[in-house]
N, C-alpha and C. Protein backbone atom coordinates (compact mmCIF):
# COMPACT_ATOMS: atom_id res chain seq x y z
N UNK A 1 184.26 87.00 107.98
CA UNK A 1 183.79 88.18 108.70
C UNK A 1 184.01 87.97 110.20
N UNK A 2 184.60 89.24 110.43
CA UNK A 2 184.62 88.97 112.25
C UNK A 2 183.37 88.87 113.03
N UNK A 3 183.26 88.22 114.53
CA UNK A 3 182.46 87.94 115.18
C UNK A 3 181.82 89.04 115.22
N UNK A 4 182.14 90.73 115.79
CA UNK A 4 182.19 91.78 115.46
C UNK A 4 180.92 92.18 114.43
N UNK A 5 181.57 92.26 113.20
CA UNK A 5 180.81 92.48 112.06
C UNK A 5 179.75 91.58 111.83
N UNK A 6 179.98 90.54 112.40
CA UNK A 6 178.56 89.71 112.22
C UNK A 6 177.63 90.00 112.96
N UNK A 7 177.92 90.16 114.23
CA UNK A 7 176.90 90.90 115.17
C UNK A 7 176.21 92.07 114.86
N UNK A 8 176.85 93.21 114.12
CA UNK A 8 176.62 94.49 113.74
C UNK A 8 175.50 93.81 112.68
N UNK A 9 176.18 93.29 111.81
CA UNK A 9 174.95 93.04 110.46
C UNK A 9 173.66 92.13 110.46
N UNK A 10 173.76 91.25 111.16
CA UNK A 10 172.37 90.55 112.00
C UNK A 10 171.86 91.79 112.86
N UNK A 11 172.44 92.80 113.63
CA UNK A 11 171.41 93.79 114.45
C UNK A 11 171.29 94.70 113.02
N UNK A 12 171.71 95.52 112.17
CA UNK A 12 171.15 96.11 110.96
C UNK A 12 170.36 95.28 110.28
N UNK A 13 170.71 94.22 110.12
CA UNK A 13 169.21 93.08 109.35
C UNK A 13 168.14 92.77 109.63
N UNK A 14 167.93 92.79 111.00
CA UNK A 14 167.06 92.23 111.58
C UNK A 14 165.91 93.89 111.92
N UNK A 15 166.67 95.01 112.26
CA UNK A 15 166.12 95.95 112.30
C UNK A 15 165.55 96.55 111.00
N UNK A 16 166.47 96.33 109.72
CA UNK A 16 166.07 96.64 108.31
C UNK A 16 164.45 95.81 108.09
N UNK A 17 164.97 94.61 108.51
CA UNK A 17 163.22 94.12 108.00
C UNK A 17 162.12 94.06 108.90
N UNK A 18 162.22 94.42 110.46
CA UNK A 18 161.07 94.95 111.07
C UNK A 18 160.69 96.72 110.57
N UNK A 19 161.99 97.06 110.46
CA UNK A 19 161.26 98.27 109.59
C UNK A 19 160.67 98.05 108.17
N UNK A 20 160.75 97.55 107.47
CA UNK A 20 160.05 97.21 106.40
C UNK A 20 158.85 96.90 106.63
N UNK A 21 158.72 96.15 107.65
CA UNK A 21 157.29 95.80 108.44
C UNK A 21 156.79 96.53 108.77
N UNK A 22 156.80 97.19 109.89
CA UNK A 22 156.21 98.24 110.78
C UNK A 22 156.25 99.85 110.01
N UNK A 23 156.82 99.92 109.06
CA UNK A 23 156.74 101.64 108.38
C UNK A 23 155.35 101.35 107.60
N UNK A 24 155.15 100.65 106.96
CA UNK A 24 153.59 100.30 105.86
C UNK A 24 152.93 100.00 106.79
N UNK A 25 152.46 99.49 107.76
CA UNK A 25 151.74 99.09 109.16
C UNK A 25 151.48 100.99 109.88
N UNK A 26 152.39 101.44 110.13
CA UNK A 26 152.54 102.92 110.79
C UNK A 26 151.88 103.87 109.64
N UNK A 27 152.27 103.83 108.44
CA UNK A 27 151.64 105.38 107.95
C UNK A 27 150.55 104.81 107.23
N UNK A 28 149.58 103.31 106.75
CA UNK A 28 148.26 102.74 106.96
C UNK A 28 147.68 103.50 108.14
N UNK A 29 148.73 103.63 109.22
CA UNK A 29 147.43 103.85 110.67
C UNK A 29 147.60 105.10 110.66
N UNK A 30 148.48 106.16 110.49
CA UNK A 30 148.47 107.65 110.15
C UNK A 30 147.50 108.49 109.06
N UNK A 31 147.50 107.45 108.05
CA UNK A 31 146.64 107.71 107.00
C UNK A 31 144.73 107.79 107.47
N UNK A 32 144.90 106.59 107.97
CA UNK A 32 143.17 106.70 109.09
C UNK A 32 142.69 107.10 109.44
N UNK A 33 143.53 107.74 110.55
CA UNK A 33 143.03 108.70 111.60
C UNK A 33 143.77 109.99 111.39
N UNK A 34 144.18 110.26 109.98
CA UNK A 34 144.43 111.77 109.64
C UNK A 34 145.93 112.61 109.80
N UNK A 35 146.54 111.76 110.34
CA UNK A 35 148.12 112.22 110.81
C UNK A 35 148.63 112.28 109.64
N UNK A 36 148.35 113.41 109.13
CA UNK A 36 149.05 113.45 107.74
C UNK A 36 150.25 114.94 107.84
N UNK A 37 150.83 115.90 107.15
CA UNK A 37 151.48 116.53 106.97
C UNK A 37 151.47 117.03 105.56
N UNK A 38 150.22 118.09 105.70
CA UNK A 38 150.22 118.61 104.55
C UNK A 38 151.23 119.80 104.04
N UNK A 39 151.27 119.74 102.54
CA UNK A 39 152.87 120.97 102.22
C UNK A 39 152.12 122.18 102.51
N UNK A 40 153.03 123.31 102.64
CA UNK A 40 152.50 124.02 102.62
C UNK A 40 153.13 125.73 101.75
N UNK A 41 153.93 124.91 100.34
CA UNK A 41 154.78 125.79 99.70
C UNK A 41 155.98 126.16 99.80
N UNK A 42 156.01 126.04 101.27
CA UNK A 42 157.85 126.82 102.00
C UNK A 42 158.43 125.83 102.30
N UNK A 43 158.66 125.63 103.84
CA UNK A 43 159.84 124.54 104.00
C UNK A 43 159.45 123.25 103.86
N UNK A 44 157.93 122.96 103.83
CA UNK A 44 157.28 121.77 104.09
C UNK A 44 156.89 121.27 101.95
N UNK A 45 158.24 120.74 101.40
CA UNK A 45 158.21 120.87 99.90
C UNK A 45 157.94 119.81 99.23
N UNK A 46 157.07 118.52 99.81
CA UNK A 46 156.69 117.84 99.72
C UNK A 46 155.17 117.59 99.04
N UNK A 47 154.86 116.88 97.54
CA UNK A 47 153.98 117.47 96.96
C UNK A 47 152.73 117.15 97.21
N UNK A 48 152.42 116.05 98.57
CA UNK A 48 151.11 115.61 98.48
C UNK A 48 151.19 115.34 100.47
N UNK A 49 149.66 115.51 100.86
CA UNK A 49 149.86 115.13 101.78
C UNK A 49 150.56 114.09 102.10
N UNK A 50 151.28 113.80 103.54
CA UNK A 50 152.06 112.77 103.72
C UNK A 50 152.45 112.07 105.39
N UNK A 51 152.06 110.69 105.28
CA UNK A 51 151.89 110.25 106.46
C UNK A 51 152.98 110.56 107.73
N UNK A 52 152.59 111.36 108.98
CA UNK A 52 153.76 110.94 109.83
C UNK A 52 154.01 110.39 111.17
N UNK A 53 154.57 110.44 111.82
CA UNK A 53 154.99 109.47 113.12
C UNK A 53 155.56 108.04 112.52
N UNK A 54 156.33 108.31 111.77
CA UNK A 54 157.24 107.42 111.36
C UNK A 54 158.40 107.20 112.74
N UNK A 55 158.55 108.02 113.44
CA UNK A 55 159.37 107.44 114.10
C UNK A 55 159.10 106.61 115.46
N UNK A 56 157.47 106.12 115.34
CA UNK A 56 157.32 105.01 116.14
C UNK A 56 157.60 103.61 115.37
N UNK A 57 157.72 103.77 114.18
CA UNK A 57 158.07 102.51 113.58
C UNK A 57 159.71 102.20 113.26
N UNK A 58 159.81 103.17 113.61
CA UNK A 58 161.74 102.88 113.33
C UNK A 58 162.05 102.86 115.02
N UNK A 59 161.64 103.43 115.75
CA UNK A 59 161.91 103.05 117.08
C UNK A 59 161.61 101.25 117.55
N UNK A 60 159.91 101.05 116.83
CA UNK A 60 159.95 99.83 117.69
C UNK A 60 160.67 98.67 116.85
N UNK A 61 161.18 99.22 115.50
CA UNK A 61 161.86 98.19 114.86
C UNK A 61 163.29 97.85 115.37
N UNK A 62 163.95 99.22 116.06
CA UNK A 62 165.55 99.18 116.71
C UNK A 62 165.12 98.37 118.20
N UNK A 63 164.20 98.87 118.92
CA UNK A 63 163.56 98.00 120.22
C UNK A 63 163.16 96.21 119.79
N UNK A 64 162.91 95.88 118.91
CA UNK A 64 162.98 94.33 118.68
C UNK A 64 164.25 93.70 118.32
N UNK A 65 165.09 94.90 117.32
CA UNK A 65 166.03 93.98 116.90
C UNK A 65 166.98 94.24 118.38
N UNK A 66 167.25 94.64 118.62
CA UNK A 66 168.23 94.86 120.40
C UNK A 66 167.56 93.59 121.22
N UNK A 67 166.44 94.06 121.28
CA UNK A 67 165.73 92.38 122.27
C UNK A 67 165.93 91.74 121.86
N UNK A 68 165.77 91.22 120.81
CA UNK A 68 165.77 89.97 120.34
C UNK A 68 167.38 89.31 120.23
N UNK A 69 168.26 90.28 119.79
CA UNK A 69 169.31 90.00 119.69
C UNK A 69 170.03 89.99 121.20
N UNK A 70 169.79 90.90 122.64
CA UNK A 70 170.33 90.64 123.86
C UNK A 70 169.31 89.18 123.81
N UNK A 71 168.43 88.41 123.93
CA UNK A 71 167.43 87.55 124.10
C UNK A 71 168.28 85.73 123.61
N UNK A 72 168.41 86.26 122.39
CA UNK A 72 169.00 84.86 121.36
C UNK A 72 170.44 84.85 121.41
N UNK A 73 170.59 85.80 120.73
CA UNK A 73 171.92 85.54 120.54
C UNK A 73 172.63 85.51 121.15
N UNK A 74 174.53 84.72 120.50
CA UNK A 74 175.62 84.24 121.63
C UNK A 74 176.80 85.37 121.32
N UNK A 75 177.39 84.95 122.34
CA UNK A 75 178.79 86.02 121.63
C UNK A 75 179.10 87.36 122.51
N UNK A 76 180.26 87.83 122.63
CA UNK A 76 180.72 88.79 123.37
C UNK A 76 179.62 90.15 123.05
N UNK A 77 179.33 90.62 121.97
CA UNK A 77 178.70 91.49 121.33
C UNK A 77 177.58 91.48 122.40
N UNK A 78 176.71 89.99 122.11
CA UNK A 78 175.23 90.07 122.95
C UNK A 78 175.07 90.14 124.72
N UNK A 79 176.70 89.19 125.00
CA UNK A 79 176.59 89.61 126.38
C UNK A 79 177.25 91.11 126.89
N UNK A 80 177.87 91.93 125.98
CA UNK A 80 178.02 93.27 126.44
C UNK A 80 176.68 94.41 126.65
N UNK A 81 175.52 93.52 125.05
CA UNK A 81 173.93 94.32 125.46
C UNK A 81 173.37 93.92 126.77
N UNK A 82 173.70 92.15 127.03
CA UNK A 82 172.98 92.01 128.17
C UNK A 82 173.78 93.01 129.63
N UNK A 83 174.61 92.57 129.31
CA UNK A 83 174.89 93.34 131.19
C UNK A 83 175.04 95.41 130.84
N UNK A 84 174.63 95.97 129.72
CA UNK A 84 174.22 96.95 129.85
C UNK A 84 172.41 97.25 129.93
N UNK A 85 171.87 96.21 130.57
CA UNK A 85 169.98 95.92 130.60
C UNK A 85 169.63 97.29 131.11
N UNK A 86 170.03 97.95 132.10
CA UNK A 86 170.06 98.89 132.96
C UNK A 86 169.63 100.48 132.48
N UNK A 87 170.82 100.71 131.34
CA UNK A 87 171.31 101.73 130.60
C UNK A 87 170.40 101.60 129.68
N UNK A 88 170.14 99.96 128.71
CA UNK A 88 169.23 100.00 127.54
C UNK A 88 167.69 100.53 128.00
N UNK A 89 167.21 100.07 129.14
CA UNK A 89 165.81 100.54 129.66
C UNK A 89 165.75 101.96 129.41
N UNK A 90 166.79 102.45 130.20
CA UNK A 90 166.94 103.99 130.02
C UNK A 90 166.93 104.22 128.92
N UNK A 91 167.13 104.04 127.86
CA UNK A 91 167.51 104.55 126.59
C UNK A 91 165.94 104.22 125.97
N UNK A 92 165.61 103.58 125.96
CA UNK A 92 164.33 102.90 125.63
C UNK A 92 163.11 103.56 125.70
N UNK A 93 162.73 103.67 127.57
CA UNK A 93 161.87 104.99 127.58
C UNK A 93 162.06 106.28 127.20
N UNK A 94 163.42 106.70 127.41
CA UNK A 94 163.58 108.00 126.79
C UNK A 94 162.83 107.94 125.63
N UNK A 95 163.32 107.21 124.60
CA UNK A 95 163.16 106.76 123.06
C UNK A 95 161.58 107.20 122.57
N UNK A 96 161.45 105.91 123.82
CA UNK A 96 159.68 106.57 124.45
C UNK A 96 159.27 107.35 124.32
N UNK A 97 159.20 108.71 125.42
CA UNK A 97 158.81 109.62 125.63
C UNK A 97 158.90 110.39 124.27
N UNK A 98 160.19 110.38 123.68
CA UNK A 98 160.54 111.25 122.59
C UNK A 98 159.11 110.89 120.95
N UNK A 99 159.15 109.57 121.03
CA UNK A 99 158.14 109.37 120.15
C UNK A 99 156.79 109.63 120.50
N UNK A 100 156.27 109.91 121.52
CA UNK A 100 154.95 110.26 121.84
C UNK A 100 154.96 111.81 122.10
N UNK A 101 155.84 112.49 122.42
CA UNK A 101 155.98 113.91 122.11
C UNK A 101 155.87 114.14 120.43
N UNK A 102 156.26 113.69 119.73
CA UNK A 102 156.29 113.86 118.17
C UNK A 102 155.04 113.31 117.62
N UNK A 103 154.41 112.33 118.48
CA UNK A 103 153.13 111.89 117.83
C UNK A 103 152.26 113.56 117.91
N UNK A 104 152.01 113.75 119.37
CA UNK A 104 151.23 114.69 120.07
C UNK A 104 151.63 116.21 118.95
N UNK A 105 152.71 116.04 118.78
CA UNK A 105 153.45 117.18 118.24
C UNK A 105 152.75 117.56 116.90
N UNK A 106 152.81 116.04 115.66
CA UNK A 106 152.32 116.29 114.55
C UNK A 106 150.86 116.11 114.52
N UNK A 107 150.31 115.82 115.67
CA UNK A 107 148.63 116.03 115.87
C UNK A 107 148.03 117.43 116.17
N UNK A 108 148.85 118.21 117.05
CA UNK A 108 147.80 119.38 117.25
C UNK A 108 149.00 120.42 117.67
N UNK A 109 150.83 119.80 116.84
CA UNK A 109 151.04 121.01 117.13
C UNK A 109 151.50 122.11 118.46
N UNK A 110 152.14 121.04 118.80
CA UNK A 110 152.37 121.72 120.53
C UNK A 110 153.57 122.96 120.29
N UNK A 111 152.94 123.86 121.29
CA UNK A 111 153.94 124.94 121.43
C UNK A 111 155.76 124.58 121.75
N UNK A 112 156.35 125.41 122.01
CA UNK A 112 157.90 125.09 121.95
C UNK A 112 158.48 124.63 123.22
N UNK A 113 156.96 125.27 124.24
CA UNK A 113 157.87 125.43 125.60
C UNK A 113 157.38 123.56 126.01
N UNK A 114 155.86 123.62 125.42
CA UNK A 114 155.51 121.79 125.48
C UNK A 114 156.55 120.74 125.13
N UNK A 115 157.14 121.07 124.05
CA UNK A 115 157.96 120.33 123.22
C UNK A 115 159.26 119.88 124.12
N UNK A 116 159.92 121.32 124.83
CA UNK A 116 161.10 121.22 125.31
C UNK A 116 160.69 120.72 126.84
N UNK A 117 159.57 120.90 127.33
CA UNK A 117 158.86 119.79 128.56
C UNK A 117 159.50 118.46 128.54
N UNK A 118 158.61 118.00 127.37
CA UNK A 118 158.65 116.86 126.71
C UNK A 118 160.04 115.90 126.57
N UNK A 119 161.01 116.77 125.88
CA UNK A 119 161.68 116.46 125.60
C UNK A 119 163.06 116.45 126.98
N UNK A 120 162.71 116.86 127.98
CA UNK A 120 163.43 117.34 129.28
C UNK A 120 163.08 115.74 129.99
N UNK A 121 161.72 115.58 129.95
CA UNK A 121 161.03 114.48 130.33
C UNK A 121 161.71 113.17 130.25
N UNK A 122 162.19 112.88 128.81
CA UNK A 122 163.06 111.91 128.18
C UNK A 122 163.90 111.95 128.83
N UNK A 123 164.34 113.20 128.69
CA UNK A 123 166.37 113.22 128.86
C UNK A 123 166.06 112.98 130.86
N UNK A 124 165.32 113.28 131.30
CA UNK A 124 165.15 113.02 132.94
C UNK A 124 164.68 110.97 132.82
N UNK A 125 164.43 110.63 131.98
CA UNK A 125 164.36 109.22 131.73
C UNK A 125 165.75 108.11 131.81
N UNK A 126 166.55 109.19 131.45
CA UNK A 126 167.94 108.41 130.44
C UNK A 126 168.82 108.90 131.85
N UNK A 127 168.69 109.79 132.27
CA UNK A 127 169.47 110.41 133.57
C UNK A 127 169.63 109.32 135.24
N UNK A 128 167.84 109.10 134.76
CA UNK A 128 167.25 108.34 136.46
C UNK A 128 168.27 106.83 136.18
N UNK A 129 168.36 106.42 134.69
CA UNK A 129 169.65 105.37 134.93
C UNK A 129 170.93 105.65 134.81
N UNK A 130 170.92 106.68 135.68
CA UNK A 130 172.19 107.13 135.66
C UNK A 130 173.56 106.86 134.27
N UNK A 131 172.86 107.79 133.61
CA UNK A 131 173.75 107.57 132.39
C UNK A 131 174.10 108.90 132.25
N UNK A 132 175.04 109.35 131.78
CA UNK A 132 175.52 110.99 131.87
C UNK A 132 176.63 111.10 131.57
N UNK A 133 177.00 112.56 131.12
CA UNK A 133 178.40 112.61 130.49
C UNK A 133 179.03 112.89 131.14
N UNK A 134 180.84 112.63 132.12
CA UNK A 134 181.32 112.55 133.25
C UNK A 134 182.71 112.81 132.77
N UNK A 135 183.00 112.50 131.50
CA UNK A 135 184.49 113.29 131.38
C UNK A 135 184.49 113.78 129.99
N UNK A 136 184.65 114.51 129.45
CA UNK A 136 185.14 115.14 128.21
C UNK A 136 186.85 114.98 127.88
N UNK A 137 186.91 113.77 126.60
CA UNK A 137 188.31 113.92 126.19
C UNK A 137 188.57 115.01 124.92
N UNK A 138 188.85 115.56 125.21
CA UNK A 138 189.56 116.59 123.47
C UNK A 138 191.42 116.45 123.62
N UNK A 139 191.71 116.65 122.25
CA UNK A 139 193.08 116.84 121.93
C UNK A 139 193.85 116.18 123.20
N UNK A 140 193.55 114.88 123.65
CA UNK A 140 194.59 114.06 124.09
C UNK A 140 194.82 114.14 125.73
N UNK A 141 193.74 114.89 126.04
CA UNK A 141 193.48 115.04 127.20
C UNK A 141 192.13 115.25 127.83
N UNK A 142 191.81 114.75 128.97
CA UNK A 142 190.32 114.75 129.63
C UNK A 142 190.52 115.19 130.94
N UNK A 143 188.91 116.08 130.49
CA UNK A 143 188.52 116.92 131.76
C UNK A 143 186.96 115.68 132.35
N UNK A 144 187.62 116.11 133.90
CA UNK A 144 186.72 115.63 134.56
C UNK A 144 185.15 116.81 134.80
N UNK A 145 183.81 116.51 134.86
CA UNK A 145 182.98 117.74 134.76
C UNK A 145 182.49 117.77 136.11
N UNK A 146 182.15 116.62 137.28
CA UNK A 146 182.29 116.53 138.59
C UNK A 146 180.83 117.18 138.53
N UNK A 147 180.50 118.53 139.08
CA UNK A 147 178.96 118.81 139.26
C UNK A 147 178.47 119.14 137.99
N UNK A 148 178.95 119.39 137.01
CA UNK A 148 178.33 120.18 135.65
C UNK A 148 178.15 118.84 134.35
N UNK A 149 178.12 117.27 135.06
CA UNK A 149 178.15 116.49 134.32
C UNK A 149 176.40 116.54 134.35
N UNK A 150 175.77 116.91 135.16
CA UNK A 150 174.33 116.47 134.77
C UNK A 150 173.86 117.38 133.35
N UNK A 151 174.25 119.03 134.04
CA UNK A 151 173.69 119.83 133.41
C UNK A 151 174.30 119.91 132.49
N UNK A 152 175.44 119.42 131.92
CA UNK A 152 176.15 119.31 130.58
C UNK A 152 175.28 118.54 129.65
N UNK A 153 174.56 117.18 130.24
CA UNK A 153 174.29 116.21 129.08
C UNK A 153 173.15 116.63 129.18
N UNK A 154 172.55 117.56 129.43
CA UNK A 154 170.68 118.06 129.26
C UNK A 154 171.11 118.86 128.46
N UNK A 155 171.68 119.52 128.44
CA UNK A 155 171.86 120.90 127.13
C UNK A 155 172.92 120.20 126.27
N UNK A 156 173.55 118.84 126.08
CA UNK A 156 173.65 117.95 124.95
C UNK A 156 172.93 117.12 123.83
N UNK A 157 171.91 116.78 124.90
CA UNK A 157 170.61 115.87 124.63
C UNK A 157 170.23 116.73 124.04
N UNK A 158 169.61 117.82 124.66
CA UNK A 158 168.77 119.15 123.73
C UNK A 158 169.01 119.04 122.49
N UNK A 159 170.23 119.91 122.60
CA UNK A 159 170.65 119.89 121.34
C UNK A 159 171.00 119.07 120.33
N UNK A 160 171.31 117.89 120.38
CA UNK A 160 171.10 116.83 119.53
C UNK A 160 170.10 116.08 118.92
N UNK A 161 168.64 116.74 120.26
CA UNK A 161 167.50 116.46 119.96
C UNK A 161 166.96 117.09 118.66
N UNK A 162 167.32 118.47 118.76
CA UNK A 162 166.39 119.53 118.34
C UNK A 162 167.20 120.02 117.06
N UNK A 163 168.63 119.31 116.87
CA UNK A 163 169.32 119.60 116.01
C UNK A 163 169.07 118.80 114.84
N UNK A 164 168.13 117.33 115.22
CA UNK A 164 167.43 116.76 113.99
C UNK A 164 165.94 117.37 114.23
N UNK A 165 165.27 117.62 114.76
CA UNK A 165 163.86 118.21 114.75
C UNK A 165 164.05 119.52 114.19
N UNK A 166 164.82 120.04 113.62
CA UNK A 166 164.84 121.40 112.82
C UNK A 166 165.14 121.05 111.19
N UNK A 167 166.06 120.12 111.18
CA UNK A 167 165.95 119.37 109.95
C UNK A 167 164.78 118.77 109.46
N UNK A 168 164.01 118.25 109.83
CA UNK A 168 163.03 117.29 109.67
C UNK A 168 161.76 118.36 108.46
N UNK A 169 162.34 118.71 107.14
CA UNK A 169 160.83 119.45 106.34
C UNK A 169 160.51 118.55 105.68
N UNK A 170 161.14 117.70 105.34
CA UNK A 170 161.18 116.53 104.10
C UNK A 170 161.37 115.63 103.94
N UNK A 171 160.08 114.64 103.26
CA UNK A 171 159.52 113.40 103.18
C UNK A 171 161.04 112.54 102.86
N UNK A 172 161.80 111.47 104.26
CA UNK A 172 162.77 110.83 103.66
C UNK A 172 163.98 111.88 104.41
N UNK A 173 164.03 113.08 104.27
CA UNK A 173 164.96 113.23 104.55
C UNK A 173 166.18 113.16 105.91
N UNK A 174 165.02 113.27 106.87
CA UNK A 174 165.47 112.87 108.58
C UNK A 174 165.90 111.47 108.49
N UNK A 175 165.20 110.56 108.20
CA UNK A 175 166.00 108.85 107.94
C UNK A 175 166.75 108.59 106.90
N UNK A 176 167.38 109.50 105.96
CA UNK A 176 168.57 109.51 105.51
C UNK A 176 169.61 109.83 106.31
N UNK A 177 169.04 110.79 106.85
CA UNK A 177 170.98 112.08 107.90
C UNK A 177 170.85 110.62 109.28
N UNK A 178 169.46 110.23 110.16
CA UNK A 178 169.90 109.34 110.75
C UNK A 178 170.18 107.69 110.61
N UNK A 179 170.02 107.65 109.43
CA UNK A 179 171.20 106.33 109.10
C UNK A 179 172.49 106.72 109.03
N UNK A 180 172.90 107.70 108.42
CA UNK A 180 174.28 108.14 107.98
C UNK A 180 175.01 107.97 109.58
N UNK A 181 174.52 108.91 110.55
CA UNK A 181 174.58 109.36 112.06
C UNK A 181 174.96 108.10 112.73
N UNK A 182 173.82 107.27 112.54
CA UNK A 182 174.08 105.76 112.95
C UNK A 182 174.96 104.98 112.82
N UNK A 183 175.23 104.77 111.40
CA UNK A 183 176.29 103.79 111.16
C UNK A 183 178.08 104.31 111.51
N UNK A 184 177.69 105.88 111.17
CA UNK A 184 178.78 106.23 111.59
C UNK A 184 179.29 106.06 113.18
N UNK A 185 178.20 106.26 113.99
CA UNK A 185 178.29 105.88 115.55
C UNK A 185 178.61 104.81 116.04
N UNK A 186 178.25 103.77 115.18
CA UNK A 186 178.46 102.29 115.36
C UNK A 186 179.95 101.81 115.09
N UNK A 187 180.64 102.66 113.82
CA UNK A 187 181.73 102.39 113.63
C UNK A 187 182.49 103.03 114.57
N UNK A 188 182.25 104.78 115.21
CA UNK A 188 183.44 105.05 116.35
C UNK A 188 183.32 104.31 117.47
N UNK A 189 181.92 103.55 118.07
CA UNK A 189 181.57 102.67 119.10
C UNK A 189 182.26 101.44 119.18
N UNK A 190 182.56 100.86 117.92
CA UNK A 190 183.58 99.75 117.83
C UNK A 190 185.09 99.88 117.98
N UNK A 191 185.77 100.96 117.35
CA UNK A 191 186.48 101.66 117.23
C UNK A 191 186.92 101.83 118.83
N UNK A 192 186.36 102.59 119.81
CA UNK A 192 186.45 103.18 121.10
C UNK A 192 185.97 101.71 121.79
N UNK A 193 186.04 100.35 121.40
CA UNK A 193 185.71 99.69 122.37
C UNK A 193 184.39 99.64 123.09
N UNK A 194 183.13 100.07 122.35
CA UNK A 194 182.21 100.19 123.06
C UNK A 194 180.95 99.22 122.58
N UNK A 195 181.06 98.18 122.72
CA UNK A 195 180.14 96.65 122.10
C UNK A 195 178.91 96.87 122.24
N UNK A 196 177.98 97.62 123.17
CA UNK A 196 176.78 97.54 123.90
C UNK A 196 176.15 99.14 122.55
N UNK A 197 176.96 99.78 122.59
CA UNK A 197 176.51 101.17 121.98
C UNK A 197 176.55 100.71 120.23
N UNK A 198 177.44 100.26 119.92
CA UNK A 198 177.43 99.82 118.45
C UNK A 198 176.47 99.10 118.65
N UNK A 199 176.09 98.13 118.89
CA UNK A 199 174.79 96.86 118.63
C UNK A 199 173.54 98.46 118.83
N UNK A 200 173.36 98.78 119.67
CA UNK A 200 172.28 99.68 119.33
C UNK A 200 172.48 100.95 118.41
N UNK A 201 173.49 100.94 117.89
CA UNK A 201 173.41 102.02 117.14
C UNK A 201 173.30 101.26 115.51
N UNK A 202 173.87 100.51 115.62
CA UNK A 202 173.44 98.95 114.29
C UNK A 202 172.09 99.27 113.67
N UNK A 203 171.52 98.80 115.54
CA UNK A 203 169.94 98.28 115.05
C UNK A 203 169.01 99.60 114.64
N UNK A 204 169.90 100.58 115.31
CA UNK A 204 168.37 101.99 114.39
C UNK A 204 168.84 102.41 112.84
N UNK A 205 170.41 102.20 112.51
CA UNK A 205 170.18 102.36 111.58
C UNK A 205 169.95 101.66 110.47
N UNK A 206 169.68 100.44 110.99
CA UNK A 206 168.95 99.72 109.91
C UNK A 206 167.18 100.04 110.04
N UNK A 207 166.83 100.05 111.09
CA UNK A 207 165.61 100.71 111.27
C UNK A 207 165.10 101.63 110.63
């Protein structure tokens, strides 16, 4: 196995079994204090109440295996996470913000305009480290976006946000489409030369 693929499958392994950990740990503590998600016949088709904020446990399981792996490990793979430290922070709190909007969300239910606050909040997280989309390649050629690179990747983010938060009726089904999402990302990230984005895209979808 290449150096490559070994790196990828130690960050999916290592994230697979802190999620194993931390998901029975997370909906124990949802179950407690009531964070449940009851059906309610229509889109919500799930037959029994059912624990959620699952995605603080798949978050902090992709946040250990990335640390741990920029932390320990050797190899081109780990020093491409380390000298992207900068970008990962950014990505991190965003990650942040996004899971405590969804906690708040499946507790009491926040209106749309809260939500997209919220979620602006993040994407102003991931921005302040200057991370942003700056050229668009299609069909073999790239456009530069010059002033419309900010406001391009906020109404990207959005929508990528909200394009799994509309999916999300069913128990299982959001951490099926984002493993699929993941691994597939990890493979064009390797593919396109991009070492720092595959290792984190590895570790959530093993998460």
């Amino acid at each position: 196995m290449s150096p490559v693929l070994e790196a990828l499958a130690l960050l999916f392994g290592v994230g697979l079994a802190a999620g194993l950990i931390f998901t029975p740990a997370t909906r124990a503590a949802a179950r407690r204090i009531g964070l449940v998600d009851r059906p309610d016949g229509r889109r919500k088709v799930h037959e029994m109440a059912t624990p959620v904020a699952g995605g603080i446990a798949v978050f902090a399981a992709a946040a250990l295996a990335v640390m741990a792996f920029a932390a320990f490990a050797a190899g081109s793979m780990a020093e491409a996470v380390r000298q992207n430290g900068r970008a990962l922070v950014g990505l991190l709190g965003g990650a942040a913000v996004i899971c405590l909007v969804g906690v708040f969300d499946d507790w009491s239910r926040l209106r749309s305009r809260y939500k997209i606050l919220g979620q602006l909040a993040a994407i102003g997280v991931v921005l302040l480290t200057e991370q942003s989309v700056e050229v668009l390649a299609l069909f073999g050629r790239e456009f530069e976006l010059g002033y419309l690179s900010i406001p391009f990747t906020v109404v990207f983010l959005l929508g990528a946000i909200n394009s799994l938060n509309l999916l999300d009726g069913m128990d299982g089904l959001l951490g099926t489409i984002g493993t699929i999402i993941f691994a597939a990302i990890a493979a064009l990230a390797v593919a396109a030369k991009h070492p720092a984005e595959a290792c984190v895209a590895a570790a959530l979808a093993g998460a």
